[in-house]
PDB file of N, CA and C in Angstrom:
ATOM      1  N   UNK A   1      13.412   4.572 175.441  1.00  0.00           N
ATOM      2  CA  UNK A   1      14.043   4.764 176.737  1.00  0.00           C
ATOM      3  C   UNK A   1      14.514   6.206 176.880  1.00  0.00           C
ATOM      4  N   UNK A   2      14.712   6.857 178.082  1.00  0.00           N
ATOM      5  CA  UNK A   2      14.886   8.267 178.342  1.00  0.00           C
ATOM      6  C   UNK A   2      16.120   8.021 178.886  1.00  0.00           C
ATOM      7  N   UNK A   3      17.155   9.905 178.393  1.00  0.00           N
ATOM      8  CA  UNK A   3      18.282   9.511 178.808  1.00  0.00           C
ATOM      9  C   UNK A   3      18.605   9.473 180.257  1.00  0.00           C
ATOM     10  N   UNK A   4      19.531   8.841 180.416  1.00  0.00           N
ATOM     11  CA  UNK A   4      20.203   8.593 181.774  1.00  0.00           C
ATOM     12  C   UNK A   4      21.246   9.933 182.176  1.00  0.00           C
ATOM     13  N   UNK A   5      20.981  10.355 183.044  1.00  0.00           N
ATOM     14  CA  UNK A   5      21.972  11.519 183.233  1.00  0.00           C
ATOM     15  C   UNK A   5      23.485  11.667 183.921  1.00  0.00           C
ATOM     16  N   UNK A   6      23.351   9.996 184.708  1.00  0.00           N
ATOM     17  CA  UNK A   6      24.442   9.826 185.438  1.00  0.00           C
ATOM     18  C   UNK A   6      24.879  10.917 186.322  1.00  0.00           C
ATOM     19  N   UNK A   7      25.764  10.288 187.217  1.00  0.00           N
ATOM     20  CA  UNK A   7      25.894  11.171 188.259  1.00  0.00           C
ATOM     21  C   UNK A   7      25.894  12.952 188.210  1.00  0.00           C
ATOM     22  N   UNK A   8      24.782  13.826 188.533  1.00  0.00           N
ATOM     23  CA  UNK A   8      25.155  15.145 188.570  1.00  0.00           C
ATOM     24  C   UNK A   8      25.629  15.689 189.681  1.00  0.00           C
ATOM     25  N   UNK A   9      26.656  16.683 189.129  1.00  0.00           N
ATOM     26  CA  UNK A   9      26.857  17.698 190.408  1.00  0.00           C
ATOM     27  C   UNK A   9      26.621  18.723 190.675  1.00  0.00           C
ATOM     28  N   UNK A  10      26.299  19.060 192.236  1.00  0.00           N
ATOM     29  CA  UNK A  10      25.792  20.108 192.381  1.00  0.00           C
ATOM     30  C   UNK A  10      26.541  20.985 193.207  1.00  0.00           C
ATOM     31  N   UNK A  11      26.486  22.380 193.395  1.00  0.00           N
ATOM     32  CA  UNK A  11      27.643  23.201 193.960  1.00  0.00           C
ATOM     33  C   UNK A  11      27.302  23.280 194.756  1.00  0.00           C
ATOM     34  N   UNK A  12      27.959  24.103 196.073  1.00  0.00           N
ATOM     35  CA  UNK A  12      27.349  24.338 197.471  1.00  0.00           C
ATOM     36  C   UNK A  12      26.276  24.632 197.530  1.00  0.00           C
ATOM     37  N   UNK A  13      26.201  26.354 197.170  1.00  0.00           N
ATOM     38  CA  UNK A  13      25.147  27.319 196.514  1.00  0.00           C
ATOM     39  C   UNK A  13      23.751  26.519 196.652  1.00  0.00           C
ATOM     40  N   UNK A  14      24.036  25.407 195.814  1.00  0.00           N
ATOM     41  CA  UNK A  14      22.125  25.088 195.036  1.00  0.00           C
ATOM     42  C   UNK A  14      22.241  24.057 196.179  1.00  0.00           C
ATOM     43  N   UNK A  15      23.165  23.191 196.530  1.00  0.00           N
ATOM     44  CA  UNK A  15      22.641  22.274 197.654  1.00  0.00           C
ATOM     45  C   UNK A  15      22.263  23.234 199.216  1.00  0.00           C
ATOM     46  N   UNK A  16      23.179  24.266 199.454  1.00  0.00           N
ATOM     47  CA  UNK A  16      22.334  24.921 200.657  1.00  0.00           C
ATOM     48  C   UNK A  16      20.746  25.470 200.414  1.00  0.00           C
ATOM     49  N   UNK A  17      20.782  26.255 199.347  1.00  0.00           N
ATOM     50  CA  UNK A  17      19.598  27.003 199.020  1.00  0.00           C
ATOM     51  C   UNK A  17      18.513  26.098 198.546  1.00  0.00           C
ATOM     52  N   UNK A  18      18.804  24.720 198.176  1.00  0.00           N
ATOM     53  CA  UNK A  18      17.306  23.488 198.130  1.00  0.00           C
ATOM     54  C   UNK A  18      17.027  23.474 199.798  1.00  0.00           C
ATOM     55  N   UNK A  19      18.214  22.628 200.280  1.00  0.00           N
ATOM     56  CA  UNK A  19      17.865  22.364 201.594  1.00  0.00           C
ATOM     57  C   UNK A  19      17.218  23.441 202.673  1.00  0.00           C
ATOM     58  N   UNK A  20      17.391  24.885 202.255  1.00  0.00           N
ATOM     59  CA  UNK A  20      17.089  25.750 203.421  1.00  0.00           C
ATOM     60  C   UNK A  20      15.579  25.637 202.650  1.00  0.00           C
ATOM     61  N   UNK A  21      15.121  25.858 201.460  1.00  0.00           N
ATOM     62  CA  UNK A  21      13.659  25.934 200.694  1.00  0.00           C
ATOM     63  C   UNK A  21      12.854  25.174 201.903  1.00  0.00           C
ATOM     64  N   UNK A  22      13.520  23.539 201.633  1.00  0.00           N
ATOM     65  CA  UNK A  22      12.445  22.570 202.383  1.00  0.00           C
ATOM     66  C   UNK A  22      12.413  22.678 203.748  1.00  0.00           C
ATOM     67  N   UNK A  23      13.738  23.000 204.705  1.00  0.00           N
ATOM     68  CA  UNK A  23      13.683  22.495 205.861  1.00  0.00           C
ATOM     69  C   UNK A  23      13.182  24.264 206.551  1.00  0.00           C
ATOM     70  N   UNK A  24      13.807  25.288 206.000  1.00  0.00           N
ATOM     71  CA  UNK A  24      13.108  26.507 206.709  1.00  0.00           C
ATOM     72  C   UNK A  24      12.202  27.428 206.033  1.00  0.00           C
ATOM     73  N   UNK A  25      11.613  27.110 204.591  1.00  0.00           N
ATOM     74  CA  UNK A  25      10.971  27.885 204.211  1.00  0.00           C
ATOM     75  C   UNK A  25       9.479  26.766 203.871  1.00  0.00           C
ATOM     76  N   UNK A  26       9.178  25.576 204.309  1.00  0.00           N
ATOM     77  CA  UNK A  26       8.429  24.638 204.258  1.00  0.00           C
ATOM     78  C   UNK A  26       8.035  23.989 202.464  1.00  0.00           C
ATOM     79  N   UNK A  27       8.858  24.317 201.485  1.00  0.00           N
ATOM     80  CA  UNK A  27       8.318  23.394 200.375  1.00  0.00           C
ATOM     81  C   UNK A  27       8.483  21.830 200.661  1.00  0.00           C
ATOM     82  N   UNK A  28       8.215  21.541 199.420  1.00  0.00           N
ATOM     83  CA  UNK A  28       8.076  20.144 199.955  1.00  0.00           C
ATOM     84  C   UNK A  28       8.977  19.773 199.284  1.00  0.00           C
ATOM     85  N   UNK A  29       9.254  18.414 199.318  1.00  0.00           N
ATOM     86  CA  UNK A  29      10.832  17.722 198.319  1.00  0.00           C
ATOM     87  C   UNK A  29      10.291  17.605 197.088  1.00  0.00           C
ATOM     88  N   UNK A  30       9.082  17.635 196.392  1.00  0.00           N
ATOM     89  CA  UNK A  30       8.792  17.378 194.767  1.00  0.00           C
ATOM     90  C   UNK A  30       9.162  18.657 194.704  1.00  0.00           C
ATOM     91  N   UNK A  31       8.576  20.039 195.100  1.00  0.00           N
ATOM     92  CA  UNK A  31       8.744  21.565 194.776  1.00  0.00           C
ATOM     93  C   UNK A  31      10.355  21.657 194.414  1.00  0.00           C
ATOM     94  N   UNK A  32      10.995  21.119 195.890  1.00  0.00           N
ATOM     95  CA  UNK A  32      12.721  21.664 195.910  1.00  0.00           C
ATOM     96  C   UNK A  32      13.113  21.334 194.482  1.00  0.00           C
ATOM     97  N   UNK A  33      13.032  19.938 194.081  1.00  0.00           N
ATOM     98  CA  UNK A  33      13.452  18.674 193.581  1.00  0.00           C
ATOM     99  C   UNK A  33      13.030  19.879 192.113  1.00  0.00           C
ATOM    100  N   UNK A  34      11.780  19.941 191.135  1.00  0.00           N
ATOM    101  CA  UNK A  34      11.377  20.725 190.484  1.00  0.00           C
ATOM    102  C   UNK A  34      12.264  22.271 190.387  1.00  0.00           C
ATOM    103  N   UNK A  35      12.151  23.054 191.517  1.00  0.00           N
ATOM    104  CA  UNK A  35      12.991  24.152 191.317  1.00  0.00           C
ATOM    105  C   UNK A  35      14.574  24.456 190.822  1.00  0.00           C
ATOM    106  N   UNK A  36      14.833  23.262 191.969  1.00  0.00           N
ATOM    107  CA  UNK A  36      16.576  23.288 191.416  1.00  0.00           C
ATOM    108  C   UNK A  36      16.877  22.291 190.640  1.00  0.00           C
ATOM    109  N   UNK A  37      16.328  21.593 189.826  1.00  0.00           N
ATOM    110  CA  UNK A  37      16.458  20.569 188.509  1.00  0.00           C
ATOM    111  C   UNK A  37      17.532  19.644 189.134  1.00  0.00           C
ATOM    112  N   UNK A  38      16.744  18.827 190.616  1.00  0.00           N
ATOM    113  CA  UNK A  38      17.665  17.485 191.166  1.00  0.00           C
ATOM    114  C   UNK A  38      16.961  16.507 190.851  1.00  0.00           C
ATOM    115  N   UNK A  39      17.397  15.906 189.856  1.00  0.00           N
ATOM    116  CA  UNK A  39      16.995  14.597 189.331  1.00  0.00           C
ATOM    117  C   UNK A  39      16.574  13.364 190.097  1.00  0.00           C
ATOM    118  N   UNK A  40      16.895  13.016 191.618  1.00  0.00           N
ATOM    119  CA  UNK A  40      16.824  12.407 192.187  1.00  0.00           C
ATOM    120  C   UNK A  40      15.880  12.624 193.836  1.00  0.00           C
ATOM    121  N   UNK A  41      15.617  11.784 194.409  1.00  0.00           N
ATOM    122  CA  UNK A  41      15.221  12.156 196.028  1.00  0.00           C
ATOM    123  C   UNK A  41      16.287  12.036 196.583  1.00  0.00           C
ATOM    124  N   UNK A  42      17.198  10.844 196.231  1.00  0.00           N
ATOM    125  CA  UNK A  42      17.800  11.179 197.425  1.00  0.00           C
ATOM    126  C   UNK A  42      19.448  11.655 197.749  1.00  0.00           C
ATOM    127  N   UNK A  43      19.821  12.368 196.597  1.00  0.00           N
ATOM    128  CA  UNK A  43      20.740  13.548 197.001  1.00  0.00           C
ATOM    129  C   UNK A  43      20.190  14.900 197.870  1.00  0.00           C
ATOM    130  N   UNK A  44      18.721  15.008 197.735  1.00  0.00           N
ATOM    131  CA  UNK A  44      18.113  15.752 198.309  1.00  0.00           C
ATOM    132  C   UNK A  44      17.728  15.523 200.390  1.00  0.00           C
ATOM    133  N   UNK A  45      17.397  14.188 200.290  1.00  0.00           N
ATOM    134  CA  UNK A  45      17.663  13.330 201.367  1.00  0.00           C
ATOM    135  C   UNK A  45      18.694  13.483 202.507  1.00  0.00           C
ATOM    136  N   UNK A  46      19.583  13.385 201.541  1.00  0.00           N
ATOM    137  CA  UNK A  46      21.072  13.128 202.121  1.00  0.00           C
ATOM    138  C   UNK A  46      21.677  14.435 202.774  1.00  0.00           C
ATOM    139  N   UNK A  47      21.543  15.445 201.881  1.00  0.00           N
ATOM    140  CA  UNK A  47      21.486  17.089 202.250  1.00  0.00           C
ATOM    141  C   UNK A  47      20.888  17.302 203.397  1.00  0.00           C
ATOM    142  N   UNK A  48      19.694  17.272 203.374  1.00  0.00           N
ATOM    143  CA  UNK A  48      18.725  17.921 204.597  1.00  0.00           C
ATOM    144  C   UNK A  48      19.390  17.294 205.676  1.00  0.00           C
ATOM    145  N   UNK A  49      19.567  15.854 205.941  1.00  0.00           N
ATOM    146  CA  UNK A  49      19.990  15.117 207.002  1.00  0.00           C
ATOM    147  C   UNK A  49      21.567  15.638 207.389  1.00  0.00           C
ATOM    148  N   UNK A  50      22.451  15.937 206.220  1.00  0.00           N
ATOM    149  CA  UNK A  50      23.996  16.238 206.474  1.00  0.00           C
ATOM    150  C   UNK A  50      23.580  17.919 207.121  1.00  0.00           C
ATOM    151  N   UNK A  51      22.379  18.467 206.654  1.00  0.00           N
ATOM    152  CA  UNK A  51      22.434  19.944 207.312  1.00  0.00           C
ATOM    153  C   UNK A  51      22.040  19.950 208.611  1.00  0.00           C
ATOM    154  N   UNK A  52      20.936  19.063 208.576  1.00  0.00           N
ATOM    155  CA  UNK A  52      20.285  18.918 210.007  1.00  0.00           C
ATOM    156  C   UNK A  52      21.284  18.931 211.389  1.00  0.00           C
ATOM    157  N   UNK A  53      22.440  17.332 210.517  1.00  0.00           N
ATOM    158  CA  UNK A  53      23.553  16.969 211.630  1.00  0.00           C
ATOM    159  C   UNK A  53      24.614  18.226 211.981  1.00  0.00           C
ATOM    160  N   UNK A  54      24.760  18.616 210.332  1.00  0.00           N
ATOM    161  CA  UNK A  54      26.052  19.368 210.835  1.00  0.00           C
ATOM    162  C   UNK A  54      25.974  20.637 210.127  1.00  0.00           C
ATOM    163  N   UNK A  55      24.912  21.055 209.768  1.00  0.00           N
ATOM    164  CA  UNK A  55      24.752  22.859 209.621  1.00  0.00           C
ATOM    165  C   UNK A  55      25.330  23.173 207.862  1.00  0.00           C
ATOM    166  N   UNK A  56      25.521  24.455 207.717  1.00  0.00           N
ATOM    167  CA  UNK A  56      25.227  24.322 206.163  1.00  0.00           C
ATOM    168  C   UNK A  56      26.955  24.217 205.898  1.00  0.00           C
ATOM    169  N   UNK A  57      28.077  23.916 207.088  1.00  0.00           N
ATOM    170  CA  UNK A  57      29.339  23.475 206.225  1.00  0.00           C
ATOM    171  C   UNK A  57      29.470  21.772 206.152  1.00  0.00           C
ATOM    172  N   UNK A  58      28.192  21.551 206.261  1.00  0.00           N
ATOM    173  CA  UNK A  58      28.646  19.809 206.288  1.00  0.00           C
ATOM    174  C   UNK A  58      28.246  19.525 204.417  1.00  0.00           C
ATOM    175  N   UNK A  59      27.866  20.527 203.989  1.00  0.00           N
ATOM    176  CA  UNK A  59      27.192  20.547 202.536  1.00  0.00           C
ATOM    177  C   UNK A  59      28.131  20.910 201.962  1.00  0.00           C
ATOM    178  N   UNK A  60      29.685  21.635 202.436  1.00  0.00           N
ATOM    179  CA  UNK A  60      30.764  22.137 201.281  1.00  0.00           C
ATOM    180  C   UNK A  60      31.433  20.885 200.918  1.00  0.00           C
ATOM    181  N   UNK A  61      32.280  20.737 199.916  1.00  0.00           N
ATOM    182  CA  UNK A  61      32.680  19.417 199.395  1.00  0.00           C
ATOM    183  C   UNK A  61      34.091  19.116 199.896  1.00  0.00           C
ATOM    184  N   UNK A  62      33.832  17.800 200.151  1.00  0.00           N
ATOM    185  CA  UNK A  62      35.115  17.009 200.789  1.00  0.00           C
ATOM    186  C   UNK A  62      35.994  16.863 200.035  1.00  0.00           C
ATOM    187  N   UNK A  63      37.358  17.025 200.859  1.00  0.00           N
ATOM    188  CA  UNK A  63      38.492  16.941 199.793  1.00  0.00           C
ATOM    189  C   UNK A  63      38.350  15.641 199.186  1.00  0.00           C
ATOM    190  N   UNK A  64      39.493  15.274 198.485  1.00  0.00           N
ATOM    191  CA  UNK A  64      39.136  13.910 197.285  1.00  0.00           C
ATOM    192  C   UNK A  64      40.575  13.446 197.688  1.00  0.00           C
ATOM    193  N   UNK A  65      40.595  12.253 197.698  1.00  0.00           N
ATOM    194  CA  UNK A  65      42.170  11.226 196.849  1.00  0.00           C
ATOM    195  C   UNK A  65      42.564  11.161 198.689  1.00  0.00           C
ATOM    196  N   UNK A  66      44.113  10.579 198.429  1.00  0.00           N
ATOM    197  CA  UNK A  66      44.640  10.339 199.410  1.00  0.00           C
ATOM    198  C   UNK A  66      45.215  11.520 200.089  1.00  0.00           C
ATOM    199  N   UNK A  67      45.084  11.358 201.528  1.00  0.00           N
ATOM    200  CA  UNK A  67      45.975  12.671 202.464  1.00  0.00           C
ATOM    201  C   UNK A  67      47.287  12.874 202.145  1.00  0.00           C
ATOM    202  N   UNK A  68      47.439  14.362 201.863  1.00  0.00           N
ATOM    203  CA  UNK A  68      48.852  14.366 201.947  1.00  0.00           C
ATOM    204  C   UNK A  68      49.769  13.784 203.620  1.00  0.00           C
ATOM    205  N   UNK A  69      50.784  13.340 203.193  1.00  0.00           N
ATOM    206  CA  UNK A  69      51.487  13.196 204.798  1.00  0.00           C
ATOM    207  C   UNK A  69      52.410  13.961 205.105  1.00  0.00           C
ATOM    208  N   UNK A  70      52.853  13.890 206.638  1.00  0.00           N
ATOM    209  CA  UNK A  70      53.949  14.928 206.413  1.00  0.00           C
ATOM    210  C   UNK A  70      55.377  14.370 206.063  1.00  0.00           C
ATOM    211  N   UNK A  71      56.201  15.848 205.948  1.00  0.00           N
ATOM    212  CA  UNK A  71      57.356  15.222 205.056  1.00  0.00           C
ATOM    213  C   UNK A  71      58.072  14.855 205.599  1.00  0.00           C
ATOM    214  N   UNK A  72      58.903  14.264 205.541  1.00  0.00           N
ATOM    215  CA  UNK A  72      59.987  13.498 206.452  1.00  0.00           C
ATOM    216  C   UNK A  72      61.104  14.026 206.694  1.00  0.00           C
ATOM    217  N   UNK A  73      61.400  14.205 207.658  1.00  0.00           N
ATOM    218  CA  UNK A  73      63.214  15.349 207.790  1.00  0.00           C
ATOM    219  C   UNK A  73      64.147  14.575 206.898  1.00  0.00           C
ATOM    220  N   UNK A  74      65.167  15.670 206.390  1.00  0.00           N
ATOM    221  CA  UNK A  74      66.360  14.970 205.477  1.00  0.00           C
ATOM    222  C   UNK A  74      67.217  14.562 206.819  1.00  0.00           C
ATOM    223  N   UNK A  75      67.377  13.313 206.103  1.00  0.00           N
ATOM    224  CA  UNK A  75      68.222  12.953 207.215  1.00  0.00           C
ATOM    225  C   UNK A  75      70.175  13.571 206.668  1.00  0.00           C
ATOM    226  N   UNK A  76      70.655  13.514 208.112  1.00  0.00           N
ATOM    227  CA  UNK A  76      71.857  14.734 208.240  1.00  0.00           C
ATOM    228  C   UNK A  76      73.007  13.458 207.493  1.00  0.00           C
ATOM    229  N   UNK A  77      73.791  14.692 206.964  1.00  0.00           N
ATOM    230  CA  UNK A  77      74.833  13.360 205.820  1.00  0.00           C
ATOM    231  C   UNK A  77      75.934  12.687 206.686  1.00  0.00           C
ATOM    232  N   UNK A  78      76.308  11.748 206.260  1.00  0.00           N
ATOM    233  CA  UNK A  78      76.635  10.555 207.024  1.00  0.00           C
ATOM    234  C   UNK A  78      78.394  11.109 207.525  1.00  0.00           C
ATOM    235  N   UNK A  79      78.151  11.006 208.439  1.00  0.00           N
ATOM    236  CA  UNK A  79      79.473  10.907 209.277  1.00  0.00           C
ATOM    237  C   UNK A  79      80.987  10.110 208.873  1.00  0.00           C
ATOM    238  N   UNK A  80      81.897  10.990 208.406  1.00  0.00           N
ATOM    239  CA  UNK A  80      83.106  10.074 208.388  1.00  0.00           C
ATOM    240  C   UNK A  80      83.029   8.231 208.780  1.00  0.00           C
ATOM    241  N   UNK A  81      83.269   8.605 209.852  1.00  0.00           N
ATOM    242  CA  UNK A  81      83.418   7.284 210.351  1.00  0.00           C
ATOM    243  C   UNK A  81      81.648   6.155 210.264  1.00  0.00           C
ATOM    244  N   UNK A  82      80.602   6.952 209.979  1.00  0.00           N
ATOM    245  CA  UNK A  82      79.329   6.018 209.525  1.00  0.00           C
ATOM    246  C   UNK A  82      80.309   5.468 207.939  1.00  0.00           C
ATOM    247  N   UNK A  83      80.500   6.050 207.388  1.00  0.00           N
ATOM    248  CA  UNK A  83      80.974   6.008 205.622  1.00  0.00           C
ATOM    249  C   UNK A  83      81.638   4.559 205.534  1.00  0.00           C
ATOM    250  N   UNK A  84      82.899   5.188 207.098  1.00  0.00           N
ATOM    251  CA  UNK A  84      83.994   4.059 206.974  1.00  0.00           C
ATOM    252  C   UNK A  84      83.346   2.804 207.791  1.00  0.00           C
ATOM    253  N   UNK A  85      82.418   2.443 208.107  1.00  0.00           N
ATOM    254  CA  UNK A  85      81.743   1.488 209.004  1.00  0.00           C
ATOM    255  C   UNK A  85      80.721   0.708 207.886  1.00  0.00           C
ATOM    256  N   UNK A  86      80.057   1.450 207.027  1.00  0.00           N
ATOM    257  CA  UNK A  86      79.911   1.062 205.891  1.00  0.00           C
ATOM    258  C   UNK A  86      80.482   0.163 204.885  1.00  0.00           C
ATOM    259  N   UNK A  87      81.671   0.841 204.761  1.00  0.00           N
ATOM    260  CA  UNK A  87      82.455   0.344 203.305  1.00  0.00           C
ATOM    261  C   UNK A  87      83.230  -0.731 204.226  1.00  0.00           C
ATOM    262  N   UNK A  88      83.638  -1.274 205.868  1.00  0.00           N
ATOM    263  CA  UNK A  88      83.701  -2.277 206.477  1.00  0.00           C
ATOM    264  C   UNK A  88      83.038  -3.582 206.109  1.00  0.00           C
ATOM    265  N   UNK A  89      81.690  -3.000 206.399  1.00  0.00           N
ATOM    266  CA  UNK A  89      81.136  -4.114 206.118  1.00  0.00           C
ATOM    267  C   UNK A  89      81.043  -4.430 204.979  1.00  0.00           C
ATOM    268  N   UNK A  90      80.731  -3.686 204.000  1.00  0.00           N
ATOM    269  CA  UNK A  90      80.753  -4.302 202.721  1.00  0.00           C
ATOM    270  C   UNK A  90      81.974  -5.055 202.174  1.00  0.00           C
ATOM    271  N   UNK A  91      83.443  -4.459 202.484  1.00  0.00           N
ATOM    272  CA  UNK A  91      84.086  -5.461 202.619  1.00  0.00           C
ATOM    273  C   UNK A  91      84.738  -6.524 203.246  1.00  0.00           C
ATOM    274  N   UNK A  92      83.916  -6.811 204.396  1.00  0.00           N
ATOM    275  CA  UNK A  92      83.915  -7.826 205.179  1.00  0.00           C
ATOM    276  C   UNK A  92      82.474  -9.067 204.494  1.00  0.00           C
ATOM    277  N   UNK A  93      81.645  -8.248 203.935  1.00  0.00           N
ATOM    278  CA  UNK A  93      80.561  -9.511 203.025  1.00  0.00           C
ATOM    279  C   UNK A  93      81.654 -10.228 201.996  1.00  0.00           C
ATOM    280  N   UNK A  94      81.686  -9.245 201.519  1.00  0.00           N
ATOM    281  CA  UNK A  94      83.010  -9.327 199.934  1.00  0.00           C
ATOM    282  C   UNK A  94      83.935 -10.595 200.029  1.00  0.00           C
ATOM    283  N   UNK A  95      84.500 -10.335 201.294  1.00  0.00           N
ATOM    284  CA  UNK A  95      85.651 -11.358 201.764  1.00  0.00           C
ATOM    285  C   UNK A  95      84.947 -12.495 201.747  1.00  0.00           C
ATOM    286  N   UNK A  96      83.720 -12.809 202.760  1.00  0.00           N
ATOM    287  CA  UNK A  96      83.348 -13.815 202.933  1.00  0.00           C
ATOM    288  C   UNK A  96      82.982 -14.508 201.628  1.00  0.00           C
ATOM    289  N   UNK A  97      82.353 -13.995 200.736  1.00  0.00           N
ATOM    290  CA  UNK A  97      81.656 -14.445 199.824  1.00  0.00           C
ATOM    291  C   UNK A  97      83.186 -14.707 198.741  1.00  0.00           C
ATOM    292  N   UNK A  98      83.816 -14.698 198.670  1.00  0.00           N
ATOM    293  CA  UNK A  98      84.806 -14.825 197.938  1.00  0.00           C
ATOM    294  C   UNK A  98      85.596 -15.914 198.519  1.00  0.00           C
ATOM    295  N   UNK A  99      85.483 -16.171 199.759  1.00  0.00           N
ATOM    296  CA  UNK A  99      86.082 -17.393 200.427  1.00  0.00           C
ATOM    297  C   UNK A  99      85.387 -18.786 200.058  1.00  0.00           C
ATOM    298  N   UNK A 100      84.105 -18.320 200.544  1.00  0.00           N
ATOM    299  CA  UNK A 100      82.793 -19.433 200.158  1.00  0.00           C
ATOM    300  C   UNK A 100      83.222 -19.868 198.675  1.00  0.00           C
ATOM    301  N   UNK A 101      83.430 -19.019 197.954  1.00  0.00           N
ATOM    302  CA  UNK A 101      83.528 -19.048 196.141  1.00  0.00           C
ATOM    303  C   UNK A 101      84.971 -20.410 195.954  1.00  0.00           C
ATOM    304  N   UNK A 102      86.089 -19.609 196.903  1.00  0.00           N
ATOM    305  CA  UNK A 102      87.080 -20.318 196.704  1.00  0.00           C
ATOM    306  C   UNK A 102      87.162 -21.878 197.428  1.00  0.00           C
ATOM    307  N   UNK A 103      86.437 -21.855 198.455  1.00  0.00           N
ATOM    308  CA  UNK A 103      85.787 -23.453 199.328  1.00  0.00           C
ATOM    309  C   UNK A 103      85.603 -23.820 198.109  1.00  0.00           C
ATOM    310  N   UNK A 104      84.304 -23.594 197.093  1.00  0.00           N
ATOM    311  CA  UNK A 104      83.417 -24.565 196.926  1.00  0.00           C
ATOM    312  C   UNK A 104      84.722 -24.609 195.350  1.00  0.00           C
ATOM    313  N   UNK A 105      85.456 -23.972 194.648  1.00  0.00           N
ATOM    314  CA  UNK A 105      86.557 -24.422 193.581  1.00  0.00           C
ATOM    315  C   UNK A 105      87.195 -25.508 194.245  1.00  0.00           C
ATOM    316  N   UNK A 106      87.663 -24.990 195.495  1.00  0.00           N
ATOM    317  CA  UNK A 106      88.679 -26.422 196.292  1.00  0.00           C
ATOM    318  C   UNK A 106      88.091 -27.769 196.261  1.00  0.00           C
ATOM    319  N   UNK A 107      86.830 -27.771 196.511  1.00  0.00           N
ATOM    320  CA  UNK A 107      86.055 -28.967 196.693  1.00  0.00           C
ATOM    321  C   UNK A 107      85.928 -29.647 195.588  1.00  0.00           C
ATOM    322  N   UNK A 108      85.578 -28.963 194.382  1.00  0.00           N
ATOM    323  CA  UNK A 108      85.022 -29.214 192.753  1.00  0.00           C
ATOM    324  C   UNK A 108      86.403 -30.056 192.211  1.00  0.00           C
ATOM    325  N   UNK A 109      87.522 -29.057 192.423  1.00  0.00           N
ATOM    326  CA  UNK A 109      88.754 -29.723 192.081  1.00  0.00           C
ATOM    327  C   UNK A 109      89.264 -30.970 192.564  1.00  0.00           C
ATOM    328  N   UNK A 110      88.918 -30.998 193.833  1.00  0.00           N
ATOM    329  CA  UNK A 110      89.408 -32.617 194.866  1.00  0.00           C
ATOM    330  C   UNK A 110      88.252 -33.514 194.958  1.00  0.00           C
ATOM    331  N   UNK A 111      87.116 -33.381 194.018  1.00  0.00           N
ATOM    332  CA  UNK A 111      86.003 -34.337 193.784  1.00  0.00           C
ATOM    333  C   UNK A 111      85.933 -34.588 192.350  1.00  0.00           C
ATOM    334  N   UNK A 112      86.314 -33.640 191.589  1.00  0.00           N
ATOM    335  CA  UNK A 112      86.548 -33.899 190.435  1.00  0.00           C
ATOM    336  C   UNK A 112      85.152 -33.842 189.457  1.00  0.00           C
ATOM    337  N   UNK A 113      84.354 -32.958 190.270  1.00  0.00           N
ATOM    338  CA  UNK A 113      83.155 -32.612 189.841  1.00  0.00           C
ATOM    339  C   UNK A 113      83.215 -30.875 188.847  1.00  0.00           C
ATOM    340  N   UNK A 114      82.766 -31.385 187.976  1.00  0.00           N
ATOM    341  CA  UNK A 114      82.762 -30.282 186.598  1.00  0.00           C
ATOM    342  C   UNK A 114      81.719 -29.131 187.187  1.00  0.00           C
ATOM    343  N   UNK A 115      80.793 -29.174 187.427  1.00  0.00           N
ATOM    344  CA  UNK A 115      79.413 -28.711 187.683  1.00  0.00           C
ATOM    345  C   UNK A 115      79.207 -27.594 188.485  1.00  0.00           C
TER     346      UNK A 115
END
């Protein structure tokens, strides 16, 4: 068995200068394919057609991974009275939940349930 070469890459450079060979200087795709050592037809394929559509910057390489986004404004620091509207509620949960706590002792005690 012959080796496998797995995916090669090729730089702008050799992908413009195959594609201009075949499409404006008339070789043929075995010649291109032979000259610039592209292992395949149809990275060669794919070229001519991406030049055809969109000229020789559709052949420079696409960025990779996820888009950066933009950044998010810092949000402005919290206002006195946001702080104290805050720490309200939290101790207005507090209360409640400490009432609930003391219900359900009252109940345990006058049912006589351990649990």
């Amino acid at each position: 068995m012959g080796e496998r070469e797995g995916n090669r890459r090729y730089d702008y450079e050799t992908k413009l200068a195959a594609v201009r060979d075949h499409v404006e200087h008339g070789l043929t795709k075995a010649e291109v394919m032979e000259k610039y050592r592209i292992a395949s037809l149809t990275p060669l394929e794919r070229w001519c057609r991406e030049y055809r559509s969109g000229g020789p910057d559709a052949l420079r390489p696409k960025p990779k991974g996820r888009p950066k986004g933009a950044k998010s404004k810092p949000r402005p620091a919290p206002t006195r009275e946001q702080l104290l509207e805050e720490e309200n509620a939290y101790l207005k949960a507090r209360v409640a939940y400490l009432e609930k706590v003391d219900a359900l002792l009252a109940w345990r005690s006058a049912t006589g349930t351990e649990r």
